[in-house]
Protein backbone atom coordinates (compact mmCIF):
# COMPACT_ATOMS: atom_id res chain seq x y z
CA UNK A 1 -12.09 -15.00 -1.07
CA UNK A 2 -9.81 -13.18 -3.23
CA UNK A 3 -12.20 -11.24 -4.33
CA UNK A 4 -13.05 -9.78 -0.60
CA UNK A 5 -9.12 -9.66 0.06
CA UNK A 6 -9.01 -7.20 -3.76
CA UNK A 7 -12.42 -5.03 -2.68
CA UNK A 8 -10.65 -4.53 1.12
CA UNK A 9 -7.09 -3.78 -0.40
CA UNK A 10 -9.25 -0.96 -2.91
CA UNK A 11 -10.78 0.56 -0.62
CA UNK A 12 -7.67 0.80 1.53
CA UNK A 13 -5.22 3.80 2.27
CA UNK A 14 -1.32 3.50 1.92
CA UNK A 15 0.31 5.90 3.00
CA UNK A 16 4.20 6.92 2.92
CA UNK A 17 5.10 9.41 5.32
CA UNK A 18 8.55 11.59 4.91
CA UNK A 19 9.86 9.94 8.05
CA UNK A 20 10.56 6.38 6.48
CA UNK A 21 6.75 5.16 8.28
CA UNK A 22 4.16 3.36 6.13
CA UNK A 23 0.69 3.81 6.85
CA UNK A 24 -1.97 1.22 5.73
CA UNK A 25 -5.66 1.62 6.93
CA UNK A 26 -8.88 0.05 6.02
CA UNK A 27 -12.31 0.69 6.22
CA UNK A 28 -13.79 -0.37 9.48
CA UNK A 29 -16.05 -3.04 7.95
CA UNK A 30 -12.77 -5.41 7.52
CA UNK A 31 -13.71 -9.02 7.81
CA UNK A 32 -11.79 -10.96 11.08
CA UNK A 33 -9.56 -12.72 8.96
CA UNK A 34 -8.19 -9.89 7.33
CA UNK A 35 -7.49 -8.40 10.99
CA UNK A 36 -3.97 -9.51 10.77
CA UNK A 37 -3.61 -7.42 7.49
CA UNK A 38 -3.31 -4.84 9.79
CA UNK A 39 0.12 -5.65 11.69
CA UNK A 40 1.66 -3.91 7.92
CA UNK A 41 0.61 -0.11 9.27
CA UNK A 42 3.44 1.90 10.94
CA UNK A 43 6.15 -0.53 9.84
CA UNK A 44 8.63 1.16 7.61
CA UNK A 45 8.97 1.62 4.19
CA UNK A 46 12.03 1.62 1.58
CA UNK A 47 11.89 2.26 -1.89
CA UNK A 48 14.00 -0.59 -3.17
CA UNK A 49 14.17 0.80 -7.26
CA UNK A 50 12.30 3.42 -9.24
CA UNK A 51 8.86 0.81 -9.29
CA UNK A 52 9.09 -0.86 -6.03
CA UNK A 53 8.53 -0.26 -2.38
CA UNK A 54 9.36 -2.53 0.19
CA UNK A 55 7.97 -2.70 3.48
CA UNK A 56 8.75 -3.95 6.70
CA UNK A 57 11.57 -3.72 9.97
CA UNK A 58 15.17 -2.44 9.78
CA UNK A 59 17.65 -4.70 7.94
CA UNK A 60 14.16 -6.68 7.03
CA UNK A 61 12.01 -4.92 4.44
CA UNK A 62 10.05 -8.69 3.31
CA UNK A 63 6.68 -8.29 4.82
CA UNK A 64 5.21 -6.65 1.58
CA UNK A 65 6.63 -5.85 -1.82
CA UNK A 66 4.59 -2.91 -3.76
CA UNK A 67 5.52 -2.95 -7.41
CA UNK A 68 4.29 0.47 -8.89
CA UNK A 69 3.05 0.14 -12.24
CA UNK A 70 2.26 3.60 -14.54
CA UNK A 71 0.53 2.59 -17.52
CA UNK A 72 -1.85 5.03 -20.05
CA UNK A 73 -1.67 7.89 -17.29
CA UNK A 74 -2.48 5.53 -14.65
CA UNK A 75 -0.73 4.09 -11.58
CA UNK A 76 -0.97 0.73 -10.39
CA UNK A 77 0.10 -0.99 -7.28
CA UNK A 78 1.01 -5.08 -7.60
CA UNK A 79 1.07 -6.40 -4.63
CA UNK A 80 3.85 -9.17 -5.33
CA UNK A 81 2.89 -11.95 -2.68
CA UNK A 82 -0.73 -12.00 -3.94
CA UNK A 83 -2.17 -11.26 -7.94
CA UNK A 84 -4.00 -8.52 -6.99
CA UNK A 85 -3.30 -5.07 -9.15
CA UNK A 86 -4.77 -2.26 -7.99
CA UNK A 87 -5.74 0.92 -9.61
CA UNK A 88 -4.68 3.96 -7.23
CA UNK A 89 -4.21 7.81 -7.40
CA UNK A 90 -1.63 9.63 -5.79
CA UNK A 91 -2.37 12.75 -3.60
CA UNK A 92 0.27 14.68 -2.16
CA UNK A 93 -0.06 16.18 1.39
CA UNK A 94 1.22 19.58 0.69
CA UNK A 95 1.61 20.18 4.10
CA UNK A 96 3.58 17.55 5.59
CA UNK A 97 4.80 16.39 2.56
CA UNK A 98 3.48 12.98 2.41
CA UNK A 99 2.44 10.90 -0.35
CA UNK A 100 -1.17 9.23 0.41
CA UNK A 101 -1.81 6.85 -2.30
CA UNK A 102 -5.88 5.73 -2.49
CA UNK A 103 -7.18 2.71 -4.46
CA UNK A 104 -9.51 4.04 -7.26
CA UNK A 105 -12.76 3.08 -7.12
């Protein structure tokens, strides 16, 4: 099972708008009992120090903790309530300004 939760969470977009929202999408082929992995998209985000970004509600940022991890040119994101590490690369969205981070496959 934690296998499925790691190949869902890779093939996932996060995404950190300007505006303080977080953006989380998966592919459509998400099993039901991921479903509720969805109630983390448009929640807000915080960057708590230089490696970690919390997300979650005003005054309440504990619904997921993103360590960022940059090791041999690469970036990682650990995901601190689970022991997942995922390889991503980071694109910025010249136009808006955004940072959209994908999983690399």
């Amino acid at each position: 099972m934690l296998n499925l939760i790691k190949e869902r969470f890779e093939s996932a977009k996060f995404k950190f708008n300007e505006n303080g929202i977080f953006r989380l999408s998966f592919k459509d082929d998400i099993p039901p009992f991921l479903e509720e992995l969805k109630f983390l998209d448009n929640k807000k985000w915080i960057q708590e120090s230089v490696n970690t970004v919390s997300i979650g509600e005003n005054n309440d940022y504990s619904l997921m903790m993103i360590e960022i991890i940059k090791k041999n040119d690469k970036i990682y994101f650990s995901l601190r309530e689970t022991p997942l590490l995922i390889e991503v690369e980071k694109k910025c969205l010249k136009s808006i300004k955004n940072h959209l981070l994908i999983p690399h496959n």
